[in-house]
N, C-alpha and C. Protein backbone atom coordinates (compact mmCIF):
# COMPACT_ATOMS: atom_id res chain seq x y z
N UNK A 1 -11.43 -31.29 -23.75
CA UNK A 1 -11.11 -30.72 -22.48
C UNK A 1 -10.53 -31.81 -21.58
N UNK A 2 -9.93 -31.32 -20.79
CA UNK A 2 -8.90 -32.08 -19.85
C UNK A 2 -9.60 -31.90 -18.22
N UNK A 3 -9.96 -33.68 -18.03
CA UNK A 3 -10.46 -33.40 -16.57
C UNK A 3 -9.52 -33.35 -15.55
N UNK A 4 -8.04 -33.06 -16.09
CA UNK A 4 -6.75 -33.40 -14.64
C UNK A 4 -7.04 -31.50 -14.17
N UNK A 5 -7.53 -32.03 -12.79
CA UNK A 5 -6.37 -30.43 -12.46
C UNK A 5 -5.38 -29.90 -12.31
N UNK A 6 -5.41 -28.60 -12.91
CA UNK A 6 -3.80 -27.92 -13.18
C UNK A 6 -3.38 -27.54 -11.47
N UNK A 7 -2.06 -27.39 -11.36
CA UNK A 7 -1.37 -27.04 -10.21
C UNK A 7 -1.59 -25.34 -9.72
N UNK A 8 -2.07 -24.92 -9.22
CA UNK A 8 -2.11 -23.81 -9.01
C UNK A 8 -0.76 -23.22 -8.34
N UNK A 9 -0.46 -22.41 -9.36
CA UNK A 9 0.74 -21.30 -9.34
C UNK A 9 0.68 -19.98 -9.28
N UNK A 10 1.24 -19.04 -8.48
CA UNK A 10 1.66 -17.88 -8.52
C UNK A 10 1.42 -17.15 -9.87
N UNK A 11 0.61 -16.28 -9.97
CA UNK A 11 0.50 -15.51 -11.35
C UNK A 11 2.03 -14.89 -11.53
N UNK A 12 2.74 -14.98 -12.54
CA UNK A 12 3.61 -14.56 -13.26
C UNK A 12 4.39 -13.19 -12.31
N UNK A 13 3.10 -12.46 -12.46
CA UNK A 13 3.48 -10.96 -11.71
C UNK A 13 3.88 -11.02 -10.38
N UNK A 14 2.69 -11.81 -9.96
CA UNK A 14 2.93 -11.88 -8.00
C UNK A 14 4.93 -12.69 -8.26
N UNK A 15 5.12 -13.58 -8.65
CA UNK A 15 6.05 -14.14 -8.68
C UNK A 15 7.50 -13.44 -9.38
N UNK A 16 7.73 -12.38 -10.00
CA UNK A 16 8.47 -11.61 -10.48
C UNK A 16 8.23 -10.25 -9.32
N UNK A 17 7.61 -10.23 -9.08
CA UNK A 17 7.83 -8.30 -7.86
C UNK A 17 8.46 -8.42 -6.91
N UNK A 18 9.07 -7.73 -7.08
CA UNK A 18 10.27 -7.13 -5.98
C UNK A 18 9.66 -7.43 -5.16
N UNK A 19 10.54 -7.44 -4.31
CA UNK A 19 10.36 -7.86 -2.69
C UNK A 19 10.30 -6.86 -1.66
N UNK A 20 11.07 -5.53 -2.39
CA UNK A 20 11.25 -4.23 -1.73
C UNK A 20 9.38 -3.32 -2.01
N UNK A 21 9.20 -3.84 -3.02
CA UNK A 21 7.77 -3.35 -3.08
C UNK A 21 6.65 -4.23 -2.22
N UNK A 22 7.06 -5.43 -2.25
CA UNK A 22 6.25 -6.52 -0.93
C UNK A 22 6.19 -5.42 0.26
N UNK A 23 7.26 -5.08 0.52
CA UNK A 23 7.69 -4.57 2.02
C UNK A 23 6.77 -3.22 2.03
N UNK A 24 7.19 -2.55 1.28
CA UNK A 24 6.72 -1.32 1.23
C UNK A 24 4.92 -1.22 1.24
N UNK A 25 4.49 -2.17 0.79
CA UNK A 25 3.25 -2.59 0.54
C UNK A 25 2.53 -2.81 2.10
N UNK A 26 3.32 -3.74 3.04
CA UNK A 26 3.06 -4.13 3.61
C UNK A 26 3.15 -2.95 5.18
N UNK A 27 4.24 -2.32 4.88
CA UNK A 27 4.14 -1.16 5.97
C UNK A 27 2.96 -0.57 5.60
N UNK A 28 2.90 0.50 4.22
CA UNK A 28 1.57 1.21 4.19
C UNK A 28 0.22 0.92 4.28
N UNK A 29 0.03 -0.44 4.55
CA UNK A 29 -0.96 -1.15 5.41
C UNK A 29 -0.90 -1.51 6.90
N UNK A 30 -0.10 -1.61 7.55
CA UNK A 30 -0.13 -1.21 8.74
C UNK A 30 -0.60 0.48 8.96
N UNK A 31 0.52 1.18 8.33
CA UNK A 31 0.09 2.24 8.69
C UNK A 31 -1.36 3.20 8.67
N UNK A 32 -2.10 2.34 7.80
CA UNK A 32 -3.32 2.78 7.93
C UNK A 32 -4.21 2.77 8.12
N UNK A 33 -3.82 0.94 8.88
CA UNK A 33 -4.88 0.17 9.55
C UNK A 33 -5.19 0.59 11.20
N UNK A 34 -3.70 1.35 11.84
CA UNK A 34 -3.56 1.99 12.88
C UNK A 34 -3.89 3.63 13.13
N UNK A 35 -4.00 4.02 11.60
CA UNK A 35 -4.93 5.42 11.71
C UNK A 35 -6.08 5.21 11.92
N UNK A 36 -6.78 3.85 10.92
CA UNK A 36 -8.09 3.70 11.39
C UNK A 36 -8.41 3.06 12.48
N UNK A 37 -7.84 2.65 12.84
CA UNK A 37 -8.73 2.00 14.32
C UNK A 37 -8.24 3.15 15.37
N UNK A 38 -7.53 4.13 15.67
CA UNK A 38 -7.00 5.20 16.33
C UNK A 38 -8.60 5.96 15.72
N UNK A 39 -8.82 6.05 14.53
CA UNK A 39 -9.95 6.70 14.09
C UNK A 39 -11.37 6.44 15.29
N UNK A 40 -11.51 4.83 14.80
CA UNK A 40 -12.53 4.22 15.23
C UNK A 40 -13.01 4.27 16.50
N UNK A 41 -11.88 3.63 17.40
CA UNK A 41 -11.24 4.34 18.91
C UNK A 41 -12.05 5.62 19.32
N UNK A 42 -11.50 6.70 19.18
CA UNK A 42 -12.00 8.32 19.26
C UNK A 42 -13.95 8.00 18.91
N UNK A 43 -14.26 7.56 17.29
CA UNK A 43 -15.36 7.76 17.49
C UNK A 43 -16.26 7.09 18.64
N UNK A 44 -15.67 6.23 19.00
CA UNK A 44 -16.77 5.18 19.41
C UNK A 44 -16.37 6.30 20.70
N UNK A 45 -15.11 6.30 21.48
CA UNK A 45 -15.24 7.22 22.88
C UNK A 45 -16.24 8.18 22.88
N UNK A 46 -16.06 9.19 21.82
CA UNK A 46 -16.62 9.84 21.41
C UNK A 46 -18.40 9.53 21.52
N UNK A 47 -19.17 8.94 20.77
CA UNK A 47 -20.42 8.70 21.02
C UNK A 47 -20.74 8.09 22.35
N UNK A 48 -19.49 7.53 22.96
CA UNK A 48 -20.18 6.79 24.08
C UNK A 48 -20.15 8.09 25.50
N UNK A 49 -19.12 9.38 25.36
CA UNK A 49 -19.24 10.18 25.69
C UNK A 49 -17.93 10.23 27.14
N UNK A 50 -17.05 9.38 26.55
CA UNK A 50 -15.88 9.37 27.50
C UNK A 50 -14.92 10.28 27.69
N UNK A 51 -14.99 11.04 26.41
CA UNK A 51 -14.17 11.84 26.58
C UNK A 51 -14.79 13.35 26.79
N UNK A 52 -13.82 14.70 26.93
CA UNK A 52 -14.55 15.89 27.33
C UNK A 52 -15.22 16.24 26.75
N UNK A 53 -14.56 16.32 25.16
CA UNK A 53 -15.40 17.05 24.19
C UNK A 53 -15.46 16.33 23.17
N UNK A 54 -17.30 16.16 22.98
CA UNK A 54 -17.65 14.91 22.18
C UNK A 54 -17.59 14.96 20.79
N UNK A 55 -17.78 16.39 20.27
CA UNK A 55 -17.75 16.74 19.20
C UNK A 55 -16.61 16.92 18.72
N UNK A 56 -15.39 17.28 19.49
CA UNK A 56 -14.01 16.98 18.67
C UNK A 56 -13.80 15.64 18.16
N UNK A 57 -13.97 14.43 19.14
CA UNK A 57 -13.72 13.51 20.08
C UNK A 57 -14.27 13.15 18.15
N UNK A 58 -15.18 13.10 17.54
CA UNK A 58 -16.00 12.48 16.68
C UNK A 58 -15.27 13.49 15.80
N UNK A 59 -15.29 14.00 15.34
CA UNK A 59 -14.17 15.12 14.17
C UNK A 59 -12.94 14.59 13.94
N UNK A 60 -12.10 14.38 15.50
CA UNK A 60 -11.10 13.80 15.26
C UNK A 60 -10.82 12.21 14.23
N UNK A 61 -12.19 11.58 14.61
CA UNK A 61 -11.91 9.90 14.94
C UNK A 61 -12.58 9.89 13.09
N UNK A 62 -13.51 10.60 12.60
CA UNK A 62 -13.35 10.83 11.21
C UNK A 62 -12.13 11.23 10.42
N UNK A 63 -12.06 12.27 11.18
CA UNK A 63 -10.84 12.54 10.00
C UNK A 63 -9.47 11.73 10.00
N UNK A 64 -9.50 10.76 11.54
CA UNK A 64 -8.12 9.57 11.40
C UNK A 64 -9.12 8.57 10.53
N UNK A 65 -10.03 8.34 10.31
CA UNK A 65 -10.43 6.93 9.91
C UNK A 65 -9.99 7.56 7.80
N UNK A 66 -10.24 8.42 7.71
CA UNK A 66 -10.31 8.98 6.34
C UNK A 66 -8.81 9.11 6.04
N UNK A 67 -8.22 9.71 6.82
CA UNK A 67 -6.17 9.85 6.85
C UNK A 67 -5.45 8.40 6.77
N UNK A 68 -6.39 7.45 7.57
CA UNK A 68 -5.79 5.79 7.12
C UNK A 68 -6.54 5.00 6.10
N UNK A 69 -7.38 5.54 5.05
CA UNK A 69 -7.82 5.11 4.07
C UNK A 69 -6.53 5.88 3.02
N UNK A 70 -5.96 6.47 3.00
CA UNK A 70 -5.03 7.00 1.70
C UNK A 70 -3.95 6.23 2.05
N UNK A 71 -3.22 5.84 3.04
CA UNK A 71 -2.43 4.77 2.61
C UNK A 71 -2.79 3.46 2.83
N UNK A 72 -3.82 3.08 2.97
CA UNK A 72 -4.85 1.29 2.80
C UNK A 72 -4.79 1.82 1.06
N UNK A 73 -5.19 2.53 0.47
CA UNK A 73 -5.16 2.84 -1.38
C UNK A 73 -3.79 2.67 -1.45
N UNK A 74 -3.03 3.04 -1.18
CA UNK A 74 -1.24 3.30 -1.78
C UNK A 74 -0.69 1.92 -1.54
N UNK A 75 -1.31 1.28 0.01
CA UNK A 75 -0.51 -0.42 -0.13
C UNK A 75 -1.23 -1.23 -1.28
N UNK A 76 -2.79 -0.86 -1.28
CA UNK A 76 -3.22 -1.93 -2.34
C UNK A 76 -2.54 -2.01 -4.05
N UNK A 77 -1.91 -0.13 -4.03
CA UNK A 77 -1.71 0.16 -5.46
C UNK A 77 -0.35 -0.61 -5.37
N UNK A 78 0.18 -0.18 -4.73
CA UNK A 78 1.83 -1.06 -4.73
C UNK A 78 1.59 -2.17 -4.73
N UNK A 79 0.54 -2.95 -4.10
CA UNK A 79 0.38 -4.64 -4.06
C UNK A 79 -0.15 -5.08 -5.49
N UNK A 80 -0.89 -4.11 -6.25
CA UNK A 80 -0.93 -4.34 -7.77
C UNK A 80 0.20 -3.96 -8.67
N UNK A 81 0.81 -3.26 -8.62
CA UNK A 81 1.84 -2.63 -9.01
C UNK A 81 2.34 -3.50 -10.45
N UNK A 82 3.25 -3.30 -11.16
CA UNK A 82 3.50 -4.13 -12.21
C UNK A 82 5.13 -4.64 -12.02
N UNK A 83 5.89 -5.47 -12.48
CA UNK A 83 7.10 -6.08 -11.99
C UNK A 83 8.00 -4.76 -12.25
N UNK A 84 7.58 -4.58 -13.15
CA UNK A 84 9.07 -3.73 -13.78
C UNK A 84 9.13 -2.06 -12.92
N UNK A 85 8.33 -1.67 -12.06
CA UNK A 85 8.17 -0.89 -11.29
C UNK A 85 9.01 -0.80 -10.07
N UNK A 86 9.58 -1.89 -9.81
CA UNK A 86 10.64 -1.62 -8.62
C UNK A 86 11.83 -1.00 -8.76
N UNK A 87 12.16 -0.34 -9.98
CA UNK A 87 13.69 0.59 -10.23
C UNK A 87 14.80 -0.64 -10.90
N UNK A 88 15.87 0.02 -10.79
CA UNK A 88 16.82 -0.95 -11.88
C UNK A 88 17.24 -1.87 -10.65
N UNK A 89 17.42 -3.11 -10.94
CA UNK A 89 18.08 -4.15 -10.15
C UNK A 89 19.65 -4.50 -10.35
């Protein structure tokens, strides 16, 4: 065994993927980081009782926190994605 350490490099994959899938990756994580905290937002108003109606107020702020978990899944899947997945170059 070899006590030098190796250079740490880019796995193969990260270093071959499109760049158009980077991007794409990177919006559908915004976008669902701003459903959820729009989610979070509502609930917390919601329990703290700021708004009119508390029980929407908490319905709503679930069902945004759950609507920005499906694309937080779709950026992570694209951020795994495999090279040859970005279409013909």
């Amino acid at each position: 065994m070899s006590t030098q350490a190796t250079p740490s490099t880019p796995s193969p994959a990260a270093a071959e993927r499109p760049v158009r899938i980077t991007v794409l990756a990177g919006v559908n994580a915004l976008e669902g980081l701003a459903l959820a905290l729009g989610g979070v937002y509502m609930l917390v108003m919601g329990l703290l009782g700021k708004l009119e109606s508390t029980q929407q107020a908490e319905t709503v702020g679930i069902t945004l926190v759950a609507l920005g978990a499906i694309p937080l899944i779709a950026a992570r899947g694209l951020d795994l994605c495999a090279a040859g997945a970005g279409g013909p170059r």
